[in-house]
C-alpha atoms as a PDB file:
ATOM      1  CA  UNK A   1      17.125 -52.991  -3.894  1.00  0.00           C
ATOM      2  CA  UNK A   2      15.931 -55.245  -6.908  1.00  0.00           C
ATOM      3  CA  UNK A   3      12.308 -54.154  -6.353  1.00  0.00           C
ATOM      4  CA  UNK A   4      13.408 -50.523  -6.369  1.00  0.00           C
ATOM      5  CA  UNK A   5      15.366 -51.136  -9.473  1.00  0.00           C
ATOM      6  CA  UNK A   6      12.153 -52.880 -10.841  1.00  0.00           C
ATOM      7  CA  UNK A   7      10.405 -49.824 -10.080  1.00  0.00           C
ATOM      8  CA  UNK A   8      12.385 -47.354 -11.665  1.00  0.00           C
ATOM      9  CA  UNK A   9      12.404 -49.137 -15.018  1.00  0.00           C
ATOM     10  CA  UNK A  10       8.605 -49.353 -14.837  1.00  0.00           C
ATOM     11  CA  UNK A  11       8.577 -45.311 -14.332  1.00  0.00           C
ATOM     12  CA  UNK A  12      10.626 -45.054 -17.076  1.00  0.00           C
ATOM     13  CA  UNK A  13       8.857 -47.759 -19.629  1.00  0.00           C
ATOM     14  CA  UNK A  14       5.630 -45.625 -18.743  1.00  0.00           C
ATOM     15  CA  UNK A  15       7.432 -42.073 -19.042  1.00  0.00           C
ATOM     16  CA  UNK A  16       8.550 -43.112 -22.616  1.00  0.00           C
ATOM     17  CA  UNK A  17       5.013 -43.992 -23.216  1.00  0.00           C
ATOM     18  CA  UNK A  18       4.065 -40.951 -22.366  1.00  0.00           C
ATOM     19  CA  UNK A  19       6.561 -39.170 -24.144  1.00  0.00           C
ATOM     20  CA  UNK A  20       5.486 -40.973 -27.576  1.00  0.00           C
ATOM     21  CA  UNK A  21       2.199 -40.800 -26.683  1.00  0.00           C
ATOM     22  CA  UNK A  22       0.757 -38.504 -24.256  1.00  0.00           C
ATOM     23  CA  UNK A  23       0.851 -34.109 -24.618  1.00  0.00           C
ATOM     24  CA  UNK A  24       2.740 -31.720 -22.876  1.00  0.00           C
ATOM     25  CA  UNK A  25       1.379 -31.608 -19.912  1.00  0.00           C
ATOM     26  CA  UNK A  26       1.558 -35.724 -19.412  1.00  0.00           C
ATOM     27  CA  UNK A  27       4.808 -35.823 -20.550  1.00  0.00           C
ATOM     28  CA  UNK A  28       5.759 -32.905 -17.921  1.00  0.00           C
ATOM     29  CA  UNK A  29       4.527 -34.795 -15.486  1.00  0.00           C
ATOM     30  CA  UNK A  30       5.733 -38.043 -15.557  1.00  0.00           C
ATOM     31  CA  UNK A  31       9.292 -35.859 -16.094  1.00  0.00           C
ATOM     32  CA  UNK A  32       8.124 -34.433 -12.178  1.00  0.00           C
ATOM     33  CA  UNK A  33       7.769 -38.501 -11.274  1.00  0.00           C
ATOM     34  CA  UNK A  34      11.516 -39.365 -12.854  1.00  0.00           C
ATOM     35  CA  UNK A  35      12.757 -36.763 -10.692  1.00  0.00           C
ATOM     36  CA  UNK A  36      11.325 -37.896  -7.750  1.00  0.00           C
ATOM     37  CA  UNK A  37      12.708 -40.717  -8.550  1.00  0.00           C
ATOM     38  CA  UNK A  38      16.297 -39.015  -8.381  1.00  0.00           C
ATOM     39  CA  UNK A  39      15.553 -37.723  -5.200  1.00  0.00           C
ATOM     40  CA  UNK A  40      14.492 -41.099  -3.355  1.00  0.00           C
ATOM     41  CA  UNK A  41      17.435 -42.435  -4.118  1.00  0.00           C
ATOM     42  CA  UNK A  42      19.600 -39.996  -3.502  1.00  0.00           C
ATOM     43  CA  UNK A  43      18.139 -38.968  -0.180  1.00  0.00           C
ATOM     44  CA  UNK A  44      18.467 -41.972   2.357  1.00  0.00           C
ATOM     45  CA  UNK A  45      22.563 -41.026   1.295  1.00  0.00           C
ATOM     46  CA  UNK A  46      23.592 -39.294   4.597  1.00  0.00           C
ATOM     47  CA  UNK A  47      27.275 -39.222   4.010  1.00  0.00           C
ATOM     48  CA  UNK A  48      28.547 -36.356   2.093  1.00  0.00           C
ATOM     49  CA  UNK A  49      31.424 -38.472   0.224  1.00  0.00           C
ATOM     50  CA  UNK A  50      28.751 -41.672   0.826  1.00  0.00           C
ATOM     51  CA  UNK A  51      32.110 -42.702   3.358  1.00  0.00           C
ATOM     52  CA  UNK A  52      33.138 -40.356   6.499  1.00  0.00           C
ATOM     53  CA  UNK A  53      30.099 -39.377   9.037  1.00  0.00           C
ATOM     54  CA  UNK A  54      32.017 -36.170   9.756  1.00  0.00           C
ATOM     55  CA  UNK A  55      34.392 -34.547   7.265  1.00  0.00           C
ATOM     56  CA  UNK A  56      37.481 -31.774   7.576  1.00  0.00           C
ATOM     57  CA  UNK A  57      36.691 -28.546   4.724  1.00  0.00           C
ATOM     58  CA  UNK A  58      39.289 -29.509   2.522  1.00  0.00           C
ATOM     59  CA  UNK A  59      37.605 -33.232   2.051  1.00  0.00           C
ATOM     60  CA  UNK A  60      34.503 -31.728   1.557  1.00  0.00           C
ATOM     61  CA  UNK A  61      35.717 -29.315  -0.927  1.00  0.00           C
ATOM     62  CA  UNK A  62      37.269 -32.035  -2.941  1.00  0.00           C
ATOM     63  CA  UNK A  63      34.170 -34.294  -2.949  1.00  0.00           C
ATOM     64  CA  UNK A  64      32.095 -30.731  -4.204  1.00  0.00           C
ATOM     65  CA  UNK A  65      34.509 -30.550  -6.964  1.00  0.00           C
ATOM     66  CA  UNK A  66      34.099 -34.164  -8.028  1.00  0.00           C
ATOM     67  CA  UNK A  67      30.128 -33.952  -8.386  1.00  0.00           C
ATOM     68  CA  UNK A  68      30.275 -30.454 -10.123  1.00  0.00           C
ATOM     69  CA  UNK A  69      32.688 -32.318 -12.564  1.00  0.00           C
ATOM     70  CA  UNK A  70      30.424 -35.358 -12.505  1.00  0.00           C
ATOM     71  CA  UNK A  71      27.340 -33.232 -13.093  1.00  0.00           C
ATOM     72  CA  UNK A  72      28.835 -31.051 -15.790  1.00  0.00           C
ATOM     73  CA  UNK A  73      29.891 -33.936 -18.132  1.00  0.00           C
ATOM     74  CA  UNK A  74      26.481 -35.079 -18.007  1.00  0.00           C
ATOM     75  CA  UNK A  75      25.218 -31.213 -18.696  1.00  0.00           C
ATOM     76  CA  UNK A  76      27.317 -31.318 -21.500  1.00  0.00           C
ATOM     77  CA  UNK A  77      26.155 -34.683 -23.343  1.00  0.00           C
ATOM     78  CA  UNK A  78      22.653 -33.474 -22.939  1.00  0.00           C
ATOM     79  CA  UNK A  79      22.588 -29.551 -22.505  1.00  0.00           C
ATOM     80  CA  UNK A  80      19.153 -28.011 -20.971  1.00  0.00           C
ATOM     81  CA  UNK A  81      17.018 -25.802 -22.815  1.00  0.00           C
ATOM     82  CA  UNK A  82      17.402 -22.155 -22.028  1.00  0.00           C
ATOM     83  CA  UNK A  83      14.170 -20.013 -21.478  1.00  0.00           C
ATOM     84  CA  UNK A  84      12.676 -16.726 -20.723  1.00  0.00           C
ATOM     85  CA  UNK A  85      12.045 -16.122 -17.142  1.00  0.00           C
ATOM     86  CA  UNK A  86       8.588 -15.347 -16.459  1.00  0.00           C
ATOM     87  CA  UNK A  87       8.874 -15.700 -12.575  1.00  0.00           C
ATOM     88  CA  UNK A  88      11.110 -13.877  -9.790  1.00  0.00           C
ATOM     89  CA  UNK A  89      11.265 -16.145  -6.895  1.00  0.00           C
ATOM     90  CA  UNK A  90      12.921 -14.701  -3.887  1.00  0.00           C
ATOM     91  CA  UNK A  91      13.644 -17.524  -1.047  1.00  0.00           C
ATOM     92  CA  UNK A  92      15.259 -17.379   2.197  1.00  0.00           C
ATOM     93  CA  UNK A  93      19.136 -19.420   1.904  1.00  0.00           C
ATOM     94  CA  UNK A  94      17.472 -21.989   4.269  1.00  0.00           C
ATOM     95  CA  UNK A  95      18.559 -25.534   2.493  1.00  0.00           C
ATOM     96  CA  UNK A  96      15.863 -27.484   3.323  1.00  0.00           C
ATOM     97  CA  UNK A  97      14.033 -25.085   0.620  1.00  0.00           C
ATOM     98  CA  UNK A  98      14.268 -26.838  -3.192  1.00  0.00           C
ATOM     99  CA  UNK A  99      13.206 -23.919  -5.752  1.00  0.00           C
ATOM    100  CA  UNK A 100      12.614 -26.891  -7.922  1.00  0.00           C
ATOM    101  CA  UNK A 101      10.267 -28.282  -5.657  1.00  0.00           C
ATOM    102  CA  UNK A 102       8.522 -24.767  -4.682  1.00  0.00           C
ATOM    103  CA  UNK A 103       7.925 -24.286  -8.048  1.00  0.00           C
ATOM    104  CA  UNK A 104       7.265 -27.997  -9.287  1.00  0.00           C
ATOM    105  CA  UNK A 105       8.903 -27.317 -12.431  1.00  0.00           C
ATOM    106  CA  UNK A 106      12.845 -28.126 -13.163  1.00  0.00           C
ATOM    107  CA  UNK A 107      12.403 -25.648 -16.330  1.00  0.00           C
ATOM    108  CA  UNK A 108      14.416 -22.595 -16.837  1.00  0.00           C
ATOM    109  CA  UNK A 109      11.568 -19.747 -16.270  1.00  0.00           C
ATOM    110  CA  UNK A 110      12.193 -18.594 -12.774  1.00  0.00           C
ATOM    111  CA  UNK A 111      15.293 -15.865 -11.893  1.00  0.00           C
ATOM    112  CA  UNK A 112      16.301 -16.862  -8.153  1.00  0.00           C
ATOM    113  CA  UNK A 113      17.081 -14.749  -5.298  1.00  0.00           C
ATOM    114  CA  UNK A 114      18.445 -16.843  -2.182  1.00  0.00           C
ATOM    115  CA  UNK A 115      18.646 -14.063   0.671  1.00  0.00           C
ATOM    116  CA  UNK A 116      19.107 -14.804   4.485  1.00  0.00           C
ATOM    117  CA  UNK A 117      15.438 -14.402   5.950  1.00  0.00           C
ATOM    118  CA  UNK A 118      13.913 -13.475   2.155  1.00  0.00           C
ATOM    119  CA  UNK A 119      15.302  -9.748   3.206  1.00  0.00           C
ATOM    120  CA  UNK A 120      15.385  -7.440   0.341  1.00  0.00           C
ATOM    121  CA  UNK A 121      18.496  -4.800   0.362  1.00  0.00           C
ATOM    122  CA  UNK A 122      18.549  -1.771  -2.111  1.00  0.00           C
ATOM    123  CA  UNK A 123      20.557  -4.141  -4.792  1.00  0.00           C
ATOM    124  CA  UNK A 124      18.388  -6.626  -4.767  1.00  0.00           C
ATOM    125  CA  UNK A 125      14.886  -4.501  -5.073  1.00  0.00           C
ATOM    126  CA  UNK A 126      16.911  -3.191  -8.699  1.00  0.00           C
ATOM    127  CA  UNK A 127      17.731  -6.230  -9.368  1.00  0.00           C
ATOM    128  CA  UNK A 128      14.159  -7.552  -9.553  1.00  0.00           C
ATOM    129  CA  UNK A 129      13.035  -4.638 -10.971  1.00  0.00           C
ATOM    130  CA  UNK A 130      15.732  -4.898 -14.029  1.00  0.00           C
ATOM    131  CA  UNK A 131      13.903  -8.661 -14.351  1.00  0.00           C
ATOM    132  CA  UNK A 132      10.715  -7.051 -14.454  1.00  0.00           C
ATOM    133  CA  UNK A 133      11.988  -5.030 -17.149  1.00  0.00           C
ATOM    134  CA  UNK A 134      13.613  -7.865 -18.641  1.00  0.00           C
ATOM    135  CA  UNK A 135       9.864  -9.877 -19.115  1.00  0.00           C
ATOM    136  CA  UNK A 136       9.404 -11.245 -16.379  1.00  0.00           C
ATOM    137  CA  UNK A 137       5.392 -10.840 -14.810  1.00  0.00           C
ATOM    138  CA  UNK A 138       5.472 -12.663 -11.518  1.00  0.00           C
ATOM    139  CA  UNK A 139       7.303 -12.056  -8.454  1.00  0.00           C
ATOM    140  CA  UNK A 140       6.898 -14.254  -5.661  1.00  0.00           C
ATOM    141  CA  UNK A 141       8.418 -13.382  -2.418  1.00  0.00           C
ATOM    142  CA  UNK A 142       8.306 -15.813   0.466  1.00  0.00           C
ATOM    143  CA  UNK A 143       9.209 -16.501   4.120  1.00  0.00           C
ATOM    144  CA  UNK A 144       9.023 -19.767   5.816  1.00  0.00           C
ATOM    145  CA  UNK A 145       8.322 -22.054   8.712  1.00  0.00           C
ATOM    146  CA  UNK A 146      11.395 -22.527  11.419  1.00  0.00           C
ATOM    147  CA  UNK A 147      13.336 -19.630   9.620  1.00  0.00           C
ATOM    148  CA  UNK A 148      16.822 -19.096  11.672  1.00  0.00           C
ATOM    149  CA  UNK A 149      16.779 -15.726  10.810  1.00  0.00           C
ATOM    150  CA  UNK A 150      13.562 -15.071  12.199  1.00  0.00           C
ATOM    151  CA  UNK A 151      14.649 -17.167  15.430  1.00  0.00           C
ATOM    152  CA  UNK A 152      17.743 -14.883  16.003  1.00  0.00           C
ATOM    153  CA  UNK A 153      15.378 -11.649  15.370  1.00  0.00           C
ATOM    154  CA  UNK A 154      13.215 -12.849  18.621  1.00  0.00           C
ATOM    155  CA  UNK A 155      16.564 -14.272  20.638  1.00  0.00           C
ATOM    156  CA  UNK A 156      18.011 -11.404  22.920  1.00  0.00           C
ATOM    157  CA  UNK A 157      21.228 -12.969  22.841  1.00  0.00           C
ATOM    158  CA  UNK A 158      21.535 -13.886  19.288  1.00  0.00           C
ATOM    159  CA  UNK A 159      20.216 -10.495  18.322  1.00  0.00           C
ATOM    160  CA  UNK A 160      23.411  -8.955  19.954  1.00  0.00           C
ATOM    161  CA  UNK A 161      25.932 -11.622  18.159  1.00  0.00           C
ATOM    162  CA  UNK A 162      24.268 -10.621  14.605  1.00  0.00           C
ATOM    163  CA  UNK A 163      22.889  -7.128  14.866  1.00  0.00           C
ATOM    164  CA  UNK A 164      22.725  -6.573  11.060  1.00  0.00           C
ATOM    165  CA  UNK A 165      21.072  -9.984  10.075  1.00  0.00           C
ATOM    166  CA  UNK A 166      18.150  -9.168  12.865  1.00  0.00           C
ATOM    167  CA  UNK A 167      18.289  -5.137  11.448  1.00  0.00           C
ATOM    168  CA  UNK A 168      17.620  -6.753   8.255  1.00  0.00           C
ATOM    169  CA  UNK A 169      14.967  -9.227   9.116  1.00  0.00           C
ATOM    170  CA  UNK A 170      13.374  -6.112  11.360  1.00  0.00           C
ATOM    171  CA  UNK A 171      13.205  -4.402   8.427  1.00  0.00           C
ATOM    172  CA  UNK A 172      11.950  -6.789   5.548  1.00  0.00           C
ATOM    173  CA  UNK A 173       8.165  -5.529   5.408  1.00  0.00           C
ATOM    174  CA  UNK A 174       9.421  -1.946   5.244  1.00  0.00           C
ATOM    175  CA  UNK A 175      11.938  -3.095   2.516  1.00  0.00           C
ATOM    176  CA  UNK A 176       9.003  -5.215   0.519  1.00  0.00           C
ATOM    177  CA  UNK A 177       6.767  -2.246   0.594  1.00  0.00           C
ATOM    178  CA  UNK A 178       9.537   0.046  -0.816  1.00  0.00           C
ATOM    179  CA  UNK A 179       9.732  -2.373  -3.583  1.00  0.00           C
ATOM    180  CA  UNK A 180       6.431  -2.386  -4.618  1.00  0.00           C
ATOM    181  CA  UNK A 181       6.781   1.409  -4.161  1.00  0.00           C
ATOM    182  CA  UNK A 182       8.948   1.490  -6.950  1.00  0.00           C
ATOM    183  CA  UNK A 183       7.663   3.805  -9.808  1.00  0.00           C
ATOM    184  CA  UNK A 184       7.870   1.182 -12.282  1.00  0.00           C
ATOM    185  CA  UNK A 185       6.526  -1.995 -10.070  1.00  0.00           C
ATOM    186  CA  UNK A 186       3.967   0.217  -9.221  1.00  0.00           C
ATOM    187  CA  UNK A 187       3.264   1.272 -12.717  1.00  0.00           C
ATOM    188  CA  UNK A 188       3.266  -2.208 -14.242  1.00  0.00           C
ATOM    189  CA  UNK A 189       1.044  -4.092 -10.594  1.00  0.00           C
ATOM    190  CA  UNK A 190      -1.681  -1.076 -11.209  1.00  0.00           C
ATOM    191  CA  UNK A 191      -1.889  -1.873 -15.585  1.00  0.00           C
ATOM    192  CA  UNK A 192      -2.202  -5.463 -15.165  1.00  0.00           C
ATOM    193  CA  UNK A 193       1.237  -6.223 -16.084  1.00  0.00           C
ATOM    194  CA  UNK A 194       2.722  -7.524 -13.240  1.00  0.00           C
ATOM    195  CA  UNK A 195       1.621  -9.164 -10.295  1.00  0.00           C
ATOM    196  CA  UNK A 196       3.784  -8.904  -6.754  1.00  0.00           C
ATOM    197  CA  UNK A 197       2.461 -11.782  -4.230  1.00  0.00           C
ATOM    198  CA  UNK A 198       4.065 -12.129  -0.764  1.00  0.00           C
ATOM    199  CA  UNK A 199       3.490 -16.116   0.391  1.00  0.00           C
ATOM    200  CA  UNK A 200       4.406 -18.074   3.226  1.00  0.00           C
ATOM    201  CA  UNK A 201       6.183 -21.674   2.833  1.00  0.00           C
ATOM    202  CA  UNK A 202       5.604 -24.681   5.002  1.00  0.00           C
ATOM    203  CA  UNK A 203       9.206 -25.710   5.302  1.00  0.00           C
ATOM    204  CA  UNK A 204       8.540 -29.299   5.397  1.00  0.00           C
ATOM    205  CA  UNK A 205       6.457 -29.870   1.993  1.00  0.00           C
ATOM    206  CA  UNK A 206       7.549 -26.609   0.441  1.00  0.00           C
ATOM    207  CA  UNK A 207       3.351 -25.850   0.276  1.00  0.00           C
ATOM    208  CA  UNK A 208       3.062 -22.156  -0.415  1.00  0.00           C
ATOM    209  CA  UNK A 209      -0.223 -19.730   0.811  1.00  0.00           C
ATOM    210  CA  UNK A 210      -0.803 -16.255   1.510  1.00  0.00           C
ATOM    211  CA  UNK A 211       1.242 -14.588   3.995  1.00  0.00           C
ATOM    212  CA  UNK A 212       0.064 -13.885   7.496  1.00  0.00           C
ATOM    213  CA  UNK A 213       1.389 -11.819   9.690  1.00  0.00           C
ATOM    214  CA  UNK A 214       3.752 -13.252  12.324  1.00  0.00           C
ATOM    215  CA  UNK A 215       2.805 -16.797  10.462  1.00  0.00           C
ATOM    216  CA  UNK A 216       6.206 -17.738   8.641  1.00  0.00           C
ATOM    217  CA  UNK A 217       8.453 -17.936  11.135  1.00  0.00           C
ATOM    218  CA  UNK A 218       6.379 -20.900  13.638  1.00  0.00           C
END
């Protein structure tokens, strides 16, 4: 534990260095090593209250409430900088997926869509299309390794105990076409303006690349 105390207060002494001395893009990154800091601390903690292996709801309400509170003092001493999304990122509800960590950037440019399976609905094609016309010139749509979703769609059994989550997930390259159908997506993609990419993640490293057929759900 001292050496990993040591450690962090070396990151740090060479993060402020960089952040007297370096540019943007040193100082952004060594802001990327701080946070991987955070998380290698914060991940060997398997207990959700750091106590009780298994919890009842109400407990692990409580302890939600007390890290929100937590978290939003510290918000408020030291408020983030608000900016203009330039990116729509639309990710399957899976929680082994970090945004933050798909993106490698903790800044405020990306509008987030968490859907079961990445599966677009009517609402949610306007909705990226009223960010489009909002500014923003990249949407990235992905599905992912060991999706449940995806599972259930090619399980008989499960496929009868959720028929509308497999409809959807039957349906999602129809539904991502239709998007890009969309007079003004299609408009802005064939200008220049906006670019649509569909990309597959590899669940455990969060590694985006071009979507294959059949690929995201192994």
């Amino acid at each position: 534990m001292k050496r990993l105390g040591i450690a962090v207060l070396a990151v740090a002494a060479v993060a402020a260095g960089a952040w007297v001395l370096g540019g943007d893009k040193l100082q952004f990154a060594m802001g990327g090593a701080l946070i991987n800091v955070g998380y290698r601390l914060q991940d060997p903690v398997a207990n959700f209250d750091f106590v009780h292996e298994h919890m009842e709801p109400k407990l692990i309400w409580e302890e939600f409430l007390q890290q929100n509170h937590m978290a939003a003092e510290v918000r408020q001493k030291w408020p983030r900088t608000s900016r203009h999304p330039v990116i729509a990122l639309v990710t399957c509800m899976d929680g082994r997926l970090d945004t933050n960590e798909i993106a490698g950037d903790t800044r405020r440019y990306y509008y987030v869509l968490r859907l079961a399976g990445s599966v677009l609905s009517e609402k949610e094609e306007e909705m990226l299309e009223l960010a489009v016309n909002n500014g923003v010139e990249v949407v990235v749509f992905t599905t992912h390794t060991d999706c449940a979703a995806e599972k259930a769609a090619k399980n008989p059994a499960q496929r009868a105990l959720y028929p509308n989550l497999v409809k959807a997930v039957d349906e999602r390259e129809h539904r991502f076409q239709e998007f890009l159908e969309r007079p003004t997506i299609r408009a802005k993609t064939g200008e220049g303006h906006l670019l649509v990419k569909w990309m597959d993640l590899d669940t455990s490293t969060e590694r985006v690349a071009p979507h294959e057929q059949g690929a995201a759900g192994r």
